[in-house]
C-alpha atoms as a PDB file:
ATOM      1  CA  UNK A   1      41.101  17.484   0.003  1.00  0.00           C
ATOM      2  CA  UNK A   2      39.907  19.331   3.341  1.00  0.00           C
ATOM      3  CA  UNK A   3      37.887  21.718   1.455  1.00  0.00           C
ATOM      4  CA  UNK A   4      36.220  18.980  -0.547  1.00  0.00           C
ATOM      5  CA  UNK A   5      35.298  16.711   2.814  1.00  0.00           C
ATOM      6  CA  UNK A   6      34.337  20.381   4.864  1.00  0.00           C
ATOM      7  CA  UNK A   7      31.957  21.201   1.339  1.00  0.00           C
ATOM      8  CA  UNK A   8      30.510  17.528   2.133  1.00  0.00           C
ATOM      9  CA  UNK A   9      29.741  18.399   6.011  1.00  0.00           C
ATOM     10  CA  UNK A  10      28.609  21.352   5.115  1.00  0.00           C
ATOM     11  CA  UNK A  11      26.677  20.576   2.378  1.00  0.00           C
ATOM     12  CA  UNK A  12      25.877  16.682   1.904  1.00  0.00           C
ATOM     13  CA  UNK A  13      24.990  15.562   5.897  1.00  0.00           C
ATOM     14  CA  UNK A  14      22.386  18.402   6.553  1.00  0.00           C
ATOM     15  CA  UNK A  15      20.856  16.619   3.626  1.00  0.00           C
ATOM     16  CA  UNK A  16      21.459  12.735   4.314  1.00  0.00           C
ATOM     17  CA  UNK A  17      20.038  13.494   8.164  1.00  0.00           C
ATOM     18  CA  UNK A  18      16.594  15.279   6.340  1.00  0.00           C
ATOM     19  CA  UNK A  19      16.468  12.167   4.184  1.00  0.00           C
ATOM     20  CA  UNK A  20      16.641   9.700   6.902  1.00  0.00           C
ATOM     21  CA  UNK A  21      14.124  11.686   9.082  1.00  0.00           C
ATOM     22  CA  UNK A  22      11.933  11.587   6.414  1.00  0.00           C
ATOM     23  CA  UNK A  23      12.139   8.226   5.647  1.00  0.00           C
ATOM     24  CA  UNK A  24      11.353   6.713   9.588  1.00  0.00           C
ATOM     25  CA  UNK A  25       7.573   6.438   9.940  1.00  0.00           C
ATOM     26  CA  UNK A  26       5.782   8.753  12.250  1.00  0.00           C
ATOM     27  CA  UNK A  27       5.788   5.770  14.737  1.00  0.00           C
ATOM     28  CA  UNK A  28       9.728   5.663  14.910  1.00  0.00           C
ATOM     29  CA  UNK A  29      10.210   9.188  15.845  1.00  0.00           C
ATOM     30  CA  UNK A  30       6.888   9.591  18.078  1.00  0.00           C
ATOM     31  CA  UNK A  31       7.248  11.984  21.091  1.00  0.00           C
ATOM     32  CA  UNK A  32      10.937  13.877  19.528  1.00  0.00           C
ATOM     33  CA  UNK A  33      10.398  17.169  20.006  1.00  0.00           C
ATOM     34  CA  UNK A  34       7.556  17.727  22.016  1.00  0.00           C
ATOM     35  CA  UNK A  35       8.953  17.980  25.273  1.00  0.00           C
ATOM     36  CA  UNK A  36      10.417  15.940  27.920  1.00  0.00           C
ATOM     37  CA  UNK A  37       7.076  13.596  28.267  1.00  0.00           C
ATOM     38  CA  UNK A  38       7.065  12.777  24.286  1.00  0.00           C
ATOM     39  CA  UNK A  39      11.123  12.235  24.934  1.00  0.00           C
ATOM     40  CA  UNK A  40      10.669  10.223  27.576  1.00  0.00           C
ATOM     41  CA  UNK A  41       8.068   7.812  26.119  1.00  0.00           C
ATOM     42  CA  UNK A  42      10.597   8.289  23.000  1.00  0.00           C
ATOM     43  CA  UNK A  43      13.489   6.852  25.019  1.00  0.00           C
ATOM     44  CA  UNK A  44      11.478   4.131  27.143  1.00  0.00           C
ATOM     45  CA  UNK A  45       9.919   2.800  23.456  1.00  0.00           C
ATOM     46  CA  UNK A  46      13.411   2.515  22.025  1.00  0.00           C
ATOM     47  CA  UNK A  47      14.864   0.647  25.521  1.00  0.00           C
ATOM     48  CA  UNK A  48      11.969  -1.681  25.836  1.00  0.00           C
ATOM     49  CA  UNK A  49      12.804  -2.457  21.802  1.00  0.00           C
ATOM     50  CA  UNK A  50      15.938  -2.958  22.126  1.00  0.00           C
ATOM     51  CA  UNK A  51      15.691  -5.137  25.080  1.00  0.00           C
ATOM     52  CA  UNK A  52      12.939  -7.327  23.770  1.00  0.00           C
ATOM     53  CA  UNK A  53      15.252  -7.990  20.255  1.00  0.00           C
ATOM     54  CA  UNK A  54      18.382  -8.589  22.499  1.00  0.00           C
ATOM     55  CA  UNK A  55      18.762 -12.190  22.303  1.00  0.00           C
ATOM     56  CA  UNK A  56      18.152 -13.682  25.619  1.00  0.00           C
ATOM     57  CA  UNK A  57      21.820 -15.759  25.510  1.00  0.00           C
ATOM     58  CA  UNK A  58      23.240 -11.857  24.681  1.00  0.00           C
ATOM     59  CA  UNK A  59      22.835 -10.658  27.787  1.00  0.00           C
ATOM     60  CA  UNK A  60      25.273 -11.821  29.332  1.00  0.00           C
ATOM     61  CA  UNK A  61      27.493 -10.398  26.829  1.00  0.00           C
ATOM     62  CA  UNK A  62      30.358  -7.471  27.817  1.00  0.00           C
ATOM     63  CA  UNK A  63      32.386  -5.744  25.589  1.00  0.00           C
ATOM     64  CA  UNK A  64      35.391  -6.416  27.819  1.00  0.00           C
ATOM     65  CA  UNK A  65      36.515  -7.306  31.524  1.00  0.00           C
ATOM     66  CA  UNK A  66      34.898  -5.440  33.875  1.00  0.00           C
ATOM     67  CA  UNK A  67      32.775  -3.368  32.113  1.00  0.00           C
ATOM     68  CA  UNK A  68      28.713  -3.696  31.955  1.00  0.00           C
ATOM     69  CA  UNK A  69      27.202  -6.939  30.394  1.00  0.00           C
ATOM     70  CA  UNK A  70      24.131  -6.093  28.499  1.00  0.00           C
ATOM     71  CA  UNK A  71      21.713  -7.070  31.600  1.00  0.00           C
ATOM     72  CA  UNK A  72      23.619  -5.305  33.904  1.00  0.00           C
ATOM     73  CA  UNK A  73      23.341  -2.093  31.431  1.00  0.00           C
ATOM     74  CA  UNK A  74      19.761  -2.559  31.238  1.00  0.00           C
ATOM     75  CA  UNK A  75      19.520  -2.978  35.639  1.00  0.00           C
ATOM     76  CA  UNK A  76      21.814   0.316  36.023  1.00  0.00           C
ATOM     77  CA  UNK A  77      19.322   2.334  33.784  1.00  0.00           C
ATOM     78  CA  UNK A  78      16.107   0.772  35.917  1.00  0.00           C
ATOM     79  CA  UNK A  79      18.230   1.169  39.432  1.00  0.00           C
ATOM     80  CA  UNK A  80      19.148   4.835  38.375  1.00  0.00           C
ATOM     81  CA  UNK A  81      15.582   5.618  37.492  1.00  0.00           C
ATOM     82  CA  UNK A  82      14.166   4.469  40.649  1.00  0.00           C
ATOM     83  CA  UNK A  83      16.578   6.320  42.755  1.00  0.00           C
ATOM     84  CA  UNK A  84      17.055   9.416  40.993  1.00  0.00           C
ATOM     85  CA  UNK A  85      13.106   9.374  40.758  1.00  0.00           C
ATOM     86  CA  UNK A  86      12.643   8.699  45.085  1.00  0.00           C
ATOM     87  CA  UNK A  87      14.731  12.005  45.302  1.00  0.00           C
ATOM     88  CA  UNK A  88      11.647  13.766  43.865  1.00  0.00           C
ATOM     89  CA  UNK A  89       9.430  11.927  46.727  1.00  0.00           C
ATOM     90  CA  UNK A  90       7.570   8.626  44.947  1.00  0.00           C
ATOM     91  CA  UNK A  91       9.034   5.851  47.235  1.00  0.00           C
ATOM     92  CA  UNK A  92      11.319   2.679  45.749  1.00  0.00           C
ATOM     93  CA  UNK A  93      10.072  -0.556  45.074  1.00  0.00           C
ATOM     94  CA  UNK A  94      10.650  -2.697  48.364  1.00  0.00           C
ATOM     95  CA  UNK A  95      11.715  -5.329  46.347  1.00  0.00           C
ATOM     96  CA  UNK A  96      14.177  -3.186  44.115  1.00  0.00           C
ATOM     97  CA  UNK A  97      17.862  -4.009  46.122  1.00  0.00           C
ATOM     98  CA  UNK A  98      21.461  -2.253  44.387  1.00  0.00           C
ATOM     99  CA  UNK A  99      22.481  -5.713  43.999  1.00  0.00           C
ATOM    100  CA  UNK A 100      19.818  -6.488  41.348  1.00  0.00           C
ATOM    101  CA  UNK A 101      22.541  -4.550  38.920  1.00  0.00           C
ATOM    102  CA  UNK A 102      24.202  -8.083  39.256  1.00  0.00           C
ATOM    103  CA  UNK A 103      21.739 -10.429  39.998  1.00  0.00           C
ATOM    104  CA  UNK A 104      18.512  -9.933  37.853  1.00  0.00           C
ATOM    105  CA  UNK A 105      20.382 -11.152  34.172  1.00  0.00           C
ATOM    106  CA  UNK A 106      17.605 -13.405  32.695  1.00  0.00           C
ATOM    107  CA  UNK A 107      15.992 -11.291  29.990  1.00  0.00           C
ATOM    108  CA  UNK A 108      11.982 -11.616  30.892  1.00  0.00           C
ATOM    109  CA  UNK A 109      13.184 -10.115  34.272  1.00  0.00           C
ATOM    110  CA  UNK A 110      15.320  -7.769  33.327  1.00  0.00           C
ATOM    111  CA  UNK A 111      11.867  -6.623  30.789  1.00  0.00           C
ATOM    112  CA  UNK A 112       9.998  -6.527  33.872  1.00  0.00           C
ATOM    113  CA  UNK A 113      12.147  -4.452  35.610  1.00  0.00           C
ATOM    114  CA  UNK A 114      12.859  -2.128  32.861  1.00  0.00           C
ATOM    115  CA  UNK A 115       9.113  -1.581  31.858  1.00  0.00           C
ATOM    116  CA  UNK A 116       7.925  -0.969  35.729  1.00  0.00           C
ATOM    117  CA  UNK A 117      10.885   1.835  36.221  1.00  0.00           C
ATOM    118  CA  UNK A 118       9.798   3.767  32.977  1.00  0.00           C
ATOM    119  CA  UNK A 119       6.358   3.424  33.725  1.00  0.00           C
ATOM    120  CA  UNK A 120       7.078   4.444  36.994  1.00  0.00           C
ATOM    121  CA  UNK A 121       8.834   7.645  35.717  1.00  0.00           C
ATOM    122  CA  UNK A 122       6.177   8.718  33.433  1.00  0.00           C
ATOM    123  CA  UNK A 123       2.947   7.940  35.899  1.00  0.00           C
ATOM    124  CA  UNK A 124       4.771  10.250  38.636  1.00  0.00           C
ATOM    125  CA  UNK A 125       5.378  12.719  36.262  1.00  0.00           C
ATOM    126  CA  UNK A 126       2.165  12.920  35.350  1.00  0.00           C
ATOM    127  CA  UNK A 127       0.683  13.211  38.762  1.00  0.00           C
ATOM    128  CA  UNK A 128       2.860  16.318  39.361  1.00  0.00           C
ATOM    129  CA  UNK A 129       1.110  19.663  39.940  1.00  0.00           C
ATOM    130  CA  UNK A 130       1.382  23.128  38.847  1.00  0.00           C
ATOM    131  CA  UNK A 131       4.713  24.420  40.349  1.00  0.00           C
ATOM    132  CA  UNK A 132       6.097  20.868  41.824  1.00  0.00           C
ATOM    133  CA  UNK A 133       8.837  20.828  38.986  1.00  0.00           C
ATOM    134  CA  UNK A 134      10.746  23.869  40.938  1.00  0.00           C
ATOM    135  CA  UNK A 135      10.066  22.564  44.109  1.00  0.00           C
ATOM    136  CA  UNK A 136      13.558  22.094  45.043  1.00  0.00           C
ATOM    137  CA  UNK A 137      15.027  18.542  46.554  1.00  0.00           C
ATOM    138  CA  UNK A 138      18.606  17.318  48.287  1.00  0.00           C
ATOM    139  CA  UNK A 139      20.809  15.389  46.001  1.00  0.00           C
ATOM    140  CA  UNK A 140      24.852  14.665  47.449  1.00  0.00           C
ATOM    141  CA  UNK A 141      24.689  17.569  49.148  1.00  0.00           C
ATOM    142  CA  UNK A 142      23.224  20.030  46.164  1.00  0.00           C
ATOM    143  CA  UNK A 143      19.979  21.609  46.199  1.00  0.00           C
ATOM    144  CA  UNK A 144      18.184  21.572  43.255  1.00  0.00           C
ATOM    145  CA  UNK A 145      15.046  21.225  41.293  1.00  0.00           C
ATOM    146  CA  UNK A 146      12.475  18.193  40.561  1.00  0.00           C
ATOM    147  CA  UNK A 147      12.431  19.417  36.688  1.00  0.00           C
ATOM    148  CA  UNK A 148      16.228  18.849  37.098  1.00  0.00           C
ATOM    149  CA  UNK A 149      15.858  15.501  38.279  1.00  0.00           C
ATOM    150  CA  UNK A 150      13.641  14.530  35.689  1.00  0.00           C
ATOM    151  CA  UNK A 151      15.960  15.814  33.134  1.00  0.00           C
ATOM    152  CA  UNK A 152      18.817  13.816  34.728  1.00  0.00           C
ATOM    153  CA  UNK A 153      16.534  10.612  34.269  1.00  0.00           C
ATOM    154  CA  UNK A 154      16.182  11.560  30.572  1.00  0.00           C
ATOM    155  CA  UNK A 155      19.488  12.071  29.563  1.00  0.00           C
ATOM    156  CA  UNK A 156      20.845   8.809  32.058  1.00  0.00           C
ATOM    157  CA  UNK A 157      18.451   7.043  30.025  1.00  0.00           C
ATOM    158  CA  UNK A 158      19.801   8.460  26.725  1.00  0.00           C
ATOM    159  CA  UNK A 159      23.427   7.969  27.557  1.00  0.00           C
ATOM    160  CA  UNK A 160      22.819   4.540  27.960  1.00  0.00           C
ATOM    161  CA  UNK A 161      20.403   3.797  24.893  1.00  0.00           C
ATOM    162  CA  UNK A 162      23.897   5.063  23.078  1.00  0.00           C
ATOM    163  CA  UNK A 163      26.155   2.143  25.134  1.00  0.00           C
ATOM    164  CA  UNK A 164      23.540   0.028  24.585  1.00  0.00           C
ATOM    165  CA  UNK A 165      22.958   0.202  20.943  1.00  0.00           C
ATOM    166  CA  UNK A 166      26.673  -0.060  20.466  1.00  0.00           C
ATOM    167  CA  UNK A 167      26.377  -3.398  22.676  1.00  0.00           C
ATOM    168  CA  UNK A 168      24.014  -4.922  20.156  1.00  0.00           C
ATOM    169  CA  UNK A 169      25.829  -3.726  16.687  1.00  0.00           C
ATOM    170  CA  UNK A 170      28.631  -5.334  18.059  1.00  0.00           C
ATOM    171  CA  UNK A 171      26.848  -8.785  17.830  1.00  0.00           C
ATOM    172  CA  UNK A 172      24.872  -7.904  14.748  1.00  0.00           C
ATOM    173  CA  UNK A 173      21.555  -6.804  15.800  1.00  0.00           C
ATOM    174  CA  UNK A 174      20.373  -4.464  14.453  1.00  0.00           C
ATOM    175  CA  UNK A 175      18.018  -1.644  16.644  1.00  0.00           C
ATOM    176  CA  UNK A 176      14.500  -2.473  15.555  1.00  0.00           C
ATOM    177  CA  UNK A 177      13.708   1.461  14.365  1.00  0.00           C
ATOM    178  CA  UNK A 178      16.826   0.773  12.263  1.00  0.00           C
ATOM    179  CA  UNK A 179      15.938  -1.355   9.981  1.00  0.00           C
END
């Protein structure tokens, strides 16, 4: 029986995944594999998606007790991409305040938000010169570089694409690329 399921991941999966690639339109999978920009604009399409076929009466939905509704999932990822972004040197929004992880929960705001900190992530990237991506920056007490920041804004923002897609299959919606 373990030989016959290892044959299967061995064998059948590699094949299933190729299928499935194949099948998305060129739309779907836009900006995989060419780099952190096409990533990035992979990752913010998907989030913006996924926010907009939320349900607005959804987000205020948790999984359990103190853990993340699905607002306050989407405000982490814009708070995190503001701040992790000002260590680089663009300044944060005046109006952007930590307690907006809390407070902004109506879904047209919480849009808003999301769409200005992506597009703030990809128009400073895009202004940066020859050499500023190993400039290095301060961060808790570590030194290290601007292209490591960025790639710490890619993967927060991937992490929670994960939580959040989990979030909606648990109340039956389905990611629109998924369908």
């Amino acid at each position: 029986m373990k030989r016959a399921f290892l044959l299967f991941l061995v064998f059948a999966l590699p094949v299933v995944g190729v299928a499935t690639v194949q099948a998305q339109s060129a739309a779907q999978i836009e900006g995989l594999w060419e780099g952190y920009d096409g990533e990035w604009g992979h990752v913010s399409r998907q989030l913006i998606q996924l926010a907009e076929a939320i349900p607005a009466d959804k987000y205020s939905w948790r999984p359990a007790p103190g853990v993340r509704s699905v607002s306050e999932v989407f405000m982490h990822i814009v708070l995190a991409d503001f701040w992790l972004l000002s260590i680089t040197g663009p300044k944060m929004p005046p109006d952007l305040k930590q307690e907006m992880e809390k407070t902004v929960t109506k879904k047209a705001d919480v849009i808003d938000w999301l769409k200005r900190s992506v597009d703030a992530v990809k128009t400073a990237r895009a202004h940066l010169k020859p050499g500023d991506l190993e400039r290095k920056v301060k961060v808790e007490g570590k030194t290290v570089t601007v292209d490591g920041m960025y790639l710490r804004i890619i993967v927060h923002a991937n992490e929670h694409m994960g939580q959040l897609v989990a979030y909606a299959r648990m109340n039956g919606i389905v990611p629109p690329w998924s369908k």
